[in-house]
PDB file of N, CA and C in Angstrom:
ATOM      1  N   UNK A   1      91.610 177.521  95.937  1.00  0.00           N
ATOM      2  CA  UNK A   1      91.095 176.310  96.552  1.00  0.00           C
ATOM      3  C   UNK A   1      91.968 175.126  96.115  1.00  0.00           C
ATOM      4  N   UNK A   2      92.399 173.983  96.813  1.00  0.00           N
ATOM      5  CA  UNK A   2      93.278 172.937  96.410  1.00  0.00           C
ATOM      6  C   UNK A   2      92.558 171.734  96.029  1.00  0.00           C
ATOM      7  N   UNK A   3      93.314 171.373  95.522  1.00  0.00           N
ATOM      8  CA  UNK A   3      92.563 169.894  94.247  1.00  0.00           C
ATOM      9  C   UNK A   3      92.915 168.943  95.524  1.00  0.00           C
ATOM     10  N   UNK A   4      92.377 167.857  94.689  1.00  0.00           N
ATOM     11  CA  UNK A   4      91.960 166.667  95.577  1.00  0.00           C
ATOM     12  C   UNK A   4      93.604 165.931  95.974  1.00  0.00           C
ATOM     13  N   UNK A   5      94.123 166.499  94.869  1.00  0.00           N
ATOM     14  CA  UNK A   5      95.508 165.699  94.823  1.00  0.00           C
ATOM     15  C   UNK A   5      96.225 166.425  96.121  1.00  0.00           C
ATOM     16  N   UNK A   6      96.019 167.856  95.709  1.00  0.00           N
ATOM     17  CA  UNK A   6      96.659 168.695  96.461  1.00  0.00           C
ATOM     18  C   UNK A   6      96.543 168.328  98.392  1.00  0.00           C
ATOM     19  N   UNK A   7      95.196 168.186  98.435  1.00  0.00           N
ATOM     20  CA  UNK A   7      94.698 168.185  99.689  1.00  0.00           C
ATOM     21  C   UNK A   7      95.258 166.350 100.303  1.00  0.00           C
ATOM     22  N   UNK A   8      95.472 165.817  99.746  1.00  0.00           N
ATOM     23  CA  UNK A   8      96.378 164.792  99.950  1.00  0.00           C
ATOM     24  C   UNK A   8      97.605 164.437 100.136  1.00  0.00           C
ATOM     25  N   UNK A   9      98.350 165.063  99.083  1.00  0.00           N
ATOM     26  CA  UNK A   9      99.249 165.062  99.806  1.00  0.00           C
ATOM     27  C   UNK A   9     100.103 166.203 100.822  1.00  0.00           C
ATOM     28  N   UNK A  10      99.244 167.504 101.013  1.00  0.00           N
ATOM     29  CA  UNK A  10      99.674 168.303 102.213  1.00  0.00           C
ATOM     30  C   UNK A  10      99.175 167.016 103.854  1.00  0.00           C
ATOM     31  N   UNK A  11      98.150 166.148 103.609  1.00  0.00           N
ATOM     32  CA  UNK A  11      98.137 165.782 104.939  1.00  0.00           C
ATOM     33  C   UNK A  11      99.385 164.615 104.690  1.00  0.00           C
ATOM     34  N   UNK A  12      99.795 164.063 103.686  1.00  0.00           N
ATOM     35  CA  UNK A  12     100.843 163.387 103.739  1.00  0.00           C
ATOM     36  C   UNK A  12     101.898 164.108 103.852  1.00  0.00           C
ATOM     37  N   UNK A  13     102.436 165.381 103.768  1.00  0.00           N
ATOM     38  CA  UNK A  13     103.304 165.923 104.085  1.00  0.00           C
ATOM     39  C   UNK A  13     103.414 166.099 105.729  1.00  0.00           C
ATOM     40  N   UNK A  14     102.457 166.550 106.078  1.00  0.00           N
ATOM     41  CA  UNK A  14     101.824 167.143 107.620  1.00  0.00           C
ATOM     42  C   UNK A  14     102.397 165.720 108.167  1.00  0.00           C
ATOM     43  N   UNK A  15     101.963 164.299 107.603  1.00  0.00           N
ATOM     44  CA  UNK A  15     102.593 163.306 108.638  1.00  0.00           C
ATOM     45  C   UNK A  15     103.640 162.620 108.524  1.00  0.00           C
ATOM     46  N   UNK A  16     104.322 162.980 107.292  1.00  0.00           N
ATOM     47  CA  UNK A  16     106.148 162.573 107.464  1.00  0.00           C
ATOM     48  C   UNK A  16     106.705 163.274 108.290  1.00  0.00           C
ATOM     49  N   UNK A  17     106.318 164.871 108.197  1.00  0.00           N
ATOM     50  CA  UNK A  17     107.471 165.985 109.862  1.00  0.00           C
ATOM     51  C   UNK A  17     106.771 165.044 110.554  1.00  0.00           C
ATOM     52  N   UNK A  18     105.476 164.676 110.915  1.00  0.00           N
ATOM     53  CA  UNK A  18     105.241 164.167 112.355  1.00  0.00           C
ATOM     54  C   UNK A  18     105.747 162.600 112.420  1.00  0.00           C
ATOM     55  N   UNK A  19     106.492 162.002 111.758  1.00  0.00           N
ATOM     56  CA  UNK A  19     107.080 160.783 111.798  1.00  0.00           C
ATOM     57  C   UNK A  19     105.792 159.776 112.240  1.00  0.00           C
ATOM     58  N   UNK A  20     104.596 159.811 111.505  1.00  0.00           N
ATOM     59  CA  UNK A  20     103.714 159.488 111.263  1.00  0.00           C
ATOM     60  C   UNK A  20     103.444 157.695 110.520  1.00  0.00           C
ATOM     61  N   UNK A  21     103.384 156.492 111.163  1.00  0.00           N
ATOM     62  CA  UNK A  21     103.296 155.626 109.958  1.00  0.00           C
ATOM     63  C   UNK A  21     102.638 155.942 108.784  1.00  0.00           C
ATOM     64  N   UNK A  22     102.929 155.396 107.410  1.00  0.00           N
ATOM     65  CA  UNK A  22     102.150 155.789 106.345  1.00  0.00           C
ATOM     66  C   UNK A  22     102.063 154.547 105.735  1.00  0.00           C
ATOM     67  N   UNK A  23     100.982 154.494 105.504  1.00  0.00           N
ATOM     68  CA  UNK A  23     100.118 152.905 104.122  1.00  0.00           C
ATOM     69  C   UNK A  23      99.653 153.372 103.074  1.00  0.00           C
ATOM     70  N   UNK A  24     100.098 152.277 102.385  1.00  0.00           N
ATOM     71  CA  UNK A  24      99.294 152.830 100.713  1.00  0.00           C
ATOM     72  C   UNK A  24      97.990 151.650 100.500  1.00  0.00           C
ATOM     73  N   UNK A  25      96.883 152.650  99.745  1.00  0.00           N
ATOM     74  CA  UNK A  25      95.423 152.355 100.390  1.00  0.00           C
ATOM     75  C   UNK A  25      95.473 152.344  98.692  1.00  0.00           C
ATOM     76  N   UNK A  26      94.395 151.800  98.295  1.00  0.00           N
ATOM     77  CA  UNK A  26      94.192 151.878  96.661  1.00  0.00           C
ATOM     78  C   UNK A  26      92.169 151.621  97.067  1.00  0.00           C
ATOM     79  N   UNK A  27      91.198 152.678  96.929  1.00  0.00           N
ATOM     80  CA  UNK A  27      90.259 152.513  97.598  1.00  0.00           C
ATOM     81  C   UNK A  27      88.945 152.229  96.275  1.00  0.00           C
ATOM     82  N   UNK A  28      88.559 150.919  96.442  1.00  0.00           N
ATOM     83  CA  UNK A  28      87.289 151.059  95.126  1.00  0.00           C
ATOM     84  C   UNK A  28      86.702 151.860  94.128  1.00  0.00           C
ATOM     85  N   UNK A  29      86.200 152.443  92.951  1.00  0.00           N
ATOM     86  CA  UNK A  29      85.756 153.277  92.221  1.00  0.00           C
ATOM     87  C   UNK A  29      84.302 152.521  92.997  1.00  0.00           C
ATOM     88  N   UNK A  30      83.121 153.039  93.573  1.00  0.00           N
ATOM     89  CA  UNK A  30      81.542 153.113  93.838  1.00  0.00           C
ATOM     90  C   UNK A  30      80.777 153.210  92.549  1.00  0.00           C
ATOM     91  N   UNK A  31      80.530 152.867  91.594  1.00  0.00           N
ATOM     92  CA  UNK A  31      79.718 153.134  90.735  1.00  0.00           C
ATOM     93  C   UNK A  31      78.626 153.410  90.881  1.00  0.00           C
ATOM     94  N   UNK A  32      78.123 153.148  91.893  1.00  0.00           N
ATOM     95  CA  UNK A  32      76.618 153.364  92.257  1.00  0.00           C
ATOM     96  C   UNK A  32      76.394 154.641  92.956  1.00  0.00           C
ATOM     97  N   UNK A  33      77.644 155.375  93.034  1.00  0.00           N
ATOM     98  CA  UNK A  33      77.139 156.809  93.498  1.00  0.00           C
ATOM     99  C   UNK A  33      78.635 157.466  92.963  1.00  0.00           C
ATOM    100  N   UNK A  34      77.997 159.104  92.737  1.00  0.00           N
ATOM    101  CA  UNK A  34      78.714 159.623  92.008  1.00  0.00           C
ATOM    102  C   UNK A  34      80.058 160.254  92.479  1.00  0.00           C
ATOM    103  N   UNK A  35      80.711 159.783  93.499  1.00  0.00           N
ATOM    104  CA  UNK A  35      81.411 160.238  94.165  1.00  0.00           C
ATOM    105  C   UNK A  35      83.130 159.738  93.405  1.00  0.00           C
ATOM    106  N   UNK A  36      83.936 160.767  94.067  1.00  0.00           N
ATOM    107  CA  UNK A  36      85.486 160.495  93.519  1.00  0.00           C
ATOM    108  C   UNK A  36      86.534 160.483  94.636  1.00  0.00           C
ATOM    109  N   UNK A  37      85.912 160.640  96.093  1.00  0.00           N
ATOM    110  CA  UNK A  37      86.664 160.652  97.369  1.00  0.00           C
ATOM    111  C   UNK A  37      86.256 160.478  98.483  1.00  0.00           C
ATOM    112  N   UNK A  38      86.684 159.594  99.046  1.00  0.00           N
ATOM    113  CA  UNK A  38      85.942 159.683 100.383  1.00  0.00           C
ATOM    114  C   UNK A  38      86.605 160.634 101.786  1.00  0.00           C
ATOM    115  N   UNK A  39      85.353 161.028 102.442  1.00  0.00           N
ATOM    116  CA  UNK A  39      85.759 161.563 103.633  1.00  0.00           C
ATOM    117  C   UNK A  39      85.956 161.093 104.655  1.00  0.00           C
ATOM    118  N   UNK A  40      87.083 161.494 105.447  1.00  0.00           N
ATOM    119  CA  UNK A  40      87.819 160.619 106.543  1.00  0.00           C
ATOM    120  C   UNK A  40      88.278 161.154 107.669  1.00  0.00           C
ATOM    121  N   UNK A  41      87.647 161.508 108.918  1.00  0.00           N
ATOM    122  CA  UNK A  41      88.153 162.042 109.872  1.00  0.00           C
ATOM    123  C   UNK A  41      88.206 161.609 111.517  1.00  0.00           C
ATOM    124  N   UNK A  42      89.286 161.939 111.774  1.00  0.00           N
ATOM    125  CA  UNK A  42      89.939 161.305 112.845  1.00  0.00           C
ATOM    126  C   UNK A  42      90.641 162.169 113.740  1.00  0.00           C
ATOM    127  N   UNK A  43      89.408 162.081 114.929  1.00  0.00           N
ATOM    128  CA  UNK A  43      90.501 163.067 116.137  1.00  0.00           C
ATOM    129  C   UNK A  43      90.443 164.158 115.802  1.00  0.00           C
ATOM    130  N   UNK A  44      89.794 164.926 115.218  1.00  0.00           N
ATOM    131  CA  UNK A  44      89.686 166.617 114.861  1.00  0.00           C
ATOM    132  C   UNK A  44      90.775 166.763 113.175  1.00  0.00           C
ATOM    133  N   UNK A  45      91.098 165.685 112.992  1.00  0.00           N
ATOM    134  CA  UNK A  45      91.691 165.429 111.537  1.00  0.00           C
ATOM    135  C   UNK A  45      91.025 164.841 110.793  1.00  0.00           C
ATOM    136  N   UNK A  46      90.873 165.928 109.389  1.00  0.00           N
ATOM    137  CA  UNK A  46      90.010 165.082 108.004  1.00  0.00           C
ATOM    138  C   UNK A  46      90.817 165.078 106.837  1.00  0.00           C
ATOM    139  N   UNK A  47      90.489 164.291 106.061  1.00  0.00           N
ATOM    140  CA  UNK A  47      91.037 164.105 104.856  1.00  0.00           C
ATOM    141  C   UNK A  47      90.257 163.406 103.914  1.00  0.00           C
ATOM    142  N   UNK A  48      90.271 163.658 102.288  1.00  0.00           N
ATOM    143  CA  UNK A  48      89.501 163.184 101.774  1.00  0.00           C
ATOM    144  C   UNK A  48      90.545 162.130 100.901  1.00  0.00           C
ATOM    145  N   UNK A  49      89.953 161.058 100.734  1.00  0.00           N
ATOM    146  CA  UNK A  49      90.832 159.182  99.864  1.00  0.00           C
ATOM    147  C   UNK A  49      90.397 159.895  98.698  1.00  0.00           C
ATOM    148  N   UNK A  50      90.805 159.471  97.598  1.00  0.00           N
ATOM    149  CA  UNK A  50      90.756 159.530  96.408  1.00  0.00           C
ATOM    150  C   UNK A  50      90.489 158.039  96.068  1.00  0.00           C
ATOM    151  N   UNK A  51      89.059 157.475  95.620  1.00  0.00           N
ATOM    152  CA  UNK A  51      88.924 156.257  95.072  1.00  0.00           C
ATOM    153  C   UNK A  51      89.790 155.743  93.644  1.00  0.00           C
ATOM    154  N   UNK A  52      90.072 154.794  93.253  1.00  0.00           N
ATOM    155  CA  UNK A  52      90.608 154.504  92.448  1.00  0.00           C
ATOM    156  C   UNK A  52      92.651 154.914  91.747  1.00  0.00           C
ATOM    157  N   UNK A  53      92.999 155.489  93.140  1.00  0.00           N
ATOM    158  CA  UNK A  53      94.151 155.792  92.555  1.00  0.00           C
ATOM    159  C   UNK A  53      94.822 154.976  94.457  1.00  0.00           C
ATOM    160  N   UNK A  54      96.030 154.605  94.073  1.00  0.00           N
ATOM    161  CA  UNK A  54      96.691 154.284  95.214  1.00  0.00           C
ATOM    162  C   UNK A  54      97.274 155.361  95.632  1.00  0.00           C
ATOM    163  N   UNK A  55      97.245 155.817  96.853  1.00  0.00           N
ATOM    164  CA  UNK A  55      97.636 156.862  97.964  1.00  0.00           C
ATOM    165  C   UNK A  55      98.600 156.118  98.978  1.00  0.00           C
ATOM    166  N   UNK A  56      99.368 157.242  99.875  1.00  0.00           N
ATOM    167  CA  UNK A  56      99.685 156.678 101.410  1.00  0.00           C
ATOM    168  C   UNK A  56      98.763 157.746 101.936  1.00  0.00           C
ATOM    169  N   UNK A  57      98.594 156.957 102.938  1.00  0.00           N
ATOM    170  CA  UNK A  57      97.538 157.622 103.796  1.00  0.00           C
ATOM    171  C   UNK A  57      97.849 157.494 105.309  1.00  0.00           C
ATOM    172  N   UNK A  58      98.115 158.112 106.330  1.00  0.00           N
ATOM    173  CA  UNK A  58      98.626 157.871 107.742  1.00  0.00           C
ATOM    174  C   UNK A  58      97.386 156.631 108.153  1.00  0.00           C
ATOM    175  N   UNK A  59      98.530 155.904 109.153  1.00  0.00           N
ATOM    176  CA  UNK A  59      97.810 154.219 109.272  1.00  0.00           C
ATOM    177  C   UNK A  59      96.816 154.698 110.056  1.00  0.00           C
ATOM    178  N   UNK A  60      96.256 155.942 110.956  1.00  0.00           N
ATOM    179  CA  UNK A  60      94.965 156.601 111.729  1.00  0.00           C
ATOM    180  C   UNK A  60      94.176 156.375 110.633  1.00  0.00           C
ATOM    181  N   UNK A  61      94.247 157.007 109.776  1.00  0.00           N
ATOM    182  CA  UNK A  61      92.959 156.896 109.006  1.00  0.00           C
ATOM    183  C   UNK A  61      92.587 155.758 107.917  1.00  0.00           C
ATOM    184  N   UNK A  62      93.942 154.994 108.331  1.00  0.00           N
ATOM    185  CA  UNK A  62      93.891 153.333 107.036  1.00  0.00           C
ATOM    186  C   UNK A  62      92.705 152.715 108.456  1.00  0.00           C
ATOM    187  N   UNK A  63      93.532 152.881 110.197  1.00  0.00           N
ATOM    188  CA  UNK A  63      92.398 151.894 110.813  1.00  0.00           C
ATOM    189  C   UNK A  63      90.917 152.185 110.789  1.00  0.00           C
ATOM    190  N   UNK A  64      90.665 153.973 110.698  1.00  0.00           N
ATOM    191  CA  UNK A  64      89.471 153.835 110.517  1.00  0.00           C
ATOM    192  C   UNK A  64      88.608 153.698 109.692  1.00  0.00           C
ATOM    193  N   UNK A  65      89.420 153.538 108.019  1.00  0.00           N
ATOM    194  CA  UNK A  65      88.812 153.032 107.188  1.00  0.00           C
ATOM    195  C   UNK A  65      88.122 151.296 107.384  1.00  0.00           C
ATOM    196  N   UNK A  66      89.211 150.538 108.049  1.00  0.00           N
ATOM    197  CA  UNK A  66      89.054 149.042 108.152  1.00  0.00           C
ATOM    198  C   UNK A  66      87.651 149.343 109.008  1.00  0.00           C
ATOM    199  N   UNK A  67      88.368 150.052 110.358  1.00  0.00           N
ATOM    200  CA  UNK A  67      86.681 149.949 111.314  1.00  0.00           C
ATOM    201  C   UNK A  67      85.294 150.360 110.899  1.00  0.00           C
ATOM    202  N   UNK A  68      85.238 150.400 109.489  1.00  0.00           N
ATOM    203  CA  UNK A  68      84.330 151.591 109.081  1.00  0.00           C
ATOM    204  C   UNK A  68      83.742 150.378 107.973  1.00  0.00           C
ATOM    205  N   UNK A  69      84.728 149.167 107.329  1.00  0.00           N
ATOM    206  CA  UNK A  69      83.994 148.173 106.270  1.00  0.00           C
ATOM    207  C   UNK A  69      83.810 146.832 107.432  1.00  0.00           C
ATOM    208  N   UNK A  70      84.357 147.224 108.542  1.00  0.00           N
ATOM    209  CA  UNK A  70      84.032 145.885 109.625  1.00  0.00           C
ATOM    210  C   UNK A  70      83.082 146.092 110.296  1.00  0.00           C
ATOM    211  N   UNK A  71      81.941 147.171 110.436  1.00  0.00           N
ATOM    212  CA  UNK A  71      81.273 147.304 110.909  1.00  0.00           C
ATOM    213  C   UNK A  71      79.878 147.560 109.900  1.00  0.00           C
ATOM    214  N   UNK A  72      80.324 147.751 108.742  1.00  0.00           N
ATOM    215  CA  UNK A  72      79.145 147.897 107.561  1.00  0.00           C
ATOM    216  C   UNK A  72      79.532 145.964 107.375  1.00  0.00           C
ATOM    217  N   UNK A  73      80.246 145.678 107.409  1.00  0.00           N
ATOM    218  CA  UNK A  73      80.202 143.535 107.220  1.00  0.00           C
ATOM    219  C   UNK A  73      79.182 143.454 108.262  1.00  0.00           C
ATOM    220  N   UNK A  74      79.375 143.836 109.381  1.00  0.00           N
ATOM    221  CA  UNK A  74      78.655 143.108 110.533  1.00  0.00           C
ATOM    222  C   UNK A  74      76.899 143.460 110.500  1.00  0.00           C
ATOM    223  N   UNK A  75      76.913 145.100 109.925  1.00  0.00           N
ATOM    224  CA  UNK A  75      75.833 145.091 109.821  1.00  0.00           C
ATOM    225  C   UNK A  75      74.843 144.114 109.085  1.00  0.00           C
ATOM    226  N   UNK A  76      75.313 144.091 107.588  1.00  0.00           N
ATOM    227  CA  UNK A  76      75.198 143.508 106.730  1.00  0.00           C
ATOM    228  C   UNK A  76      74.864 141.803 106.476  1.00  0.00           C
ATOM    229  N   UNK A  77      75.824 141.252 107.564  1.00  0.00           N
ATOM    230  CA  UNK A  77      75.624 139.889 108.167  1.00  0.00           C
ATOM    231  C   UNK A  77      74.340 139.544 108.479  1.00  0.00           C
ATOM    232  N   UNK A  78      74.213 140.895 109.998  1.00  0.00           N
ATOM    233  CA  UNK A  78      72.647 141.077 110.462  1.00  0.00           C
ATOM    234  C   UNK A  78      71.730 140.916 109.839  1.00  0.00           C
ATOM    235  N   UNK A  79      71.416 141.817 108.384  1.00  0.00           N
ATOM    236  CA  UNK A  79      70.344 142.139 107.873  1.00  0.00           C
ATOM    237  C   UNK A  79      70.222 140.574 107.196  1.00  0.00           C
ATOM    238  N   UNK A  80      71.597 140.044 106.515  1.00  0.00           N
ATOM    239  CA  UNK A  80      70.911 138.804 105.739  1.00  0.00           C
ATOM    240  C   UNK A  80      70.358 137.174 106.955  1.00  0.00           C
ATOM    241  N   UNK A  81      70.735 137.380 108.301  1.00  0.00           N
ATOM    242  CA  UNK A  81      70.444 136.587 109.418  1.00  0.00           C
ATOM    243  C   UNK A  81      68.651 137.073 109.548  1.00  0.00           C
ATOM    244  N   UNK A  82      68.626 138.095 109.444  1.00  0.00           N
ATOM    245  CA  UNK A  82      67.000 138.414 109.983  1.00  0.00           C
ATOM    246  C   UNK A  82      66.175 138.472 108.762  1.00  0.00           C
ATOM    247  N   UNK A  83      66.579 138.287 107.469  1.00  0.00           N
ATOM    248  CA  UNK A  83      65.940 137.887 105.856  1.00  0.00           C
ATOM    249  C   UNK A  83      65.821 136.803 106.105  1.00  0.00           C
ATOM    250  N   UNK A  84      66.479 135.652 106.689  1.00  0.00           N
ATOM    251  CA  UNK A  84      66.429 134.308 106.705  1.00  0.00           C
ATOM    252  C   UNK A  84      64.748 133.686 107.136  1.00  0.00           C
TER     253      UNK A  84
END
């Protein structure tokens, strides 16, 4: 079975042959839950982030990370508009 490291960078390998953009993501430690990676999938492609260490990560799954804290903001907005 492959480590977390492992499983990272085979999809970073998988997207340099595919001439793939790549970003380096450095993703929060959660303290509030016990987790060490997040899951990320896109288009029939998954991959798991490793919190707290900086990665490249293909820019597919950097946008759907962004679309994923822009839409927990918006929620979030909501809830403190309807506390008011």
């Amino acid at each position: 079975m492959a480590t977390k490291k492992e499983n990272t960078k085979a999809e970073a390998t998988e997207a340099k042959t595919t001439k793939e953009k790549m970003v380096k993501v450095k993703l929060p430690i959660d303290r509030s839950r016990k987790v060490q990676r997040i899951y990320v999938g896109v288009n029939g492609r998954a991959m798991f982030i490793p919190l707290g260490e900086e990665v490249e990560i293909p820019e597919l799954f950097y946008n759907a990370l962004m679309d994923r804290e822009r839409a927990l903001e918006a929620r979030l907005k909501k809830e403190l508009e309807q506390n008011k």
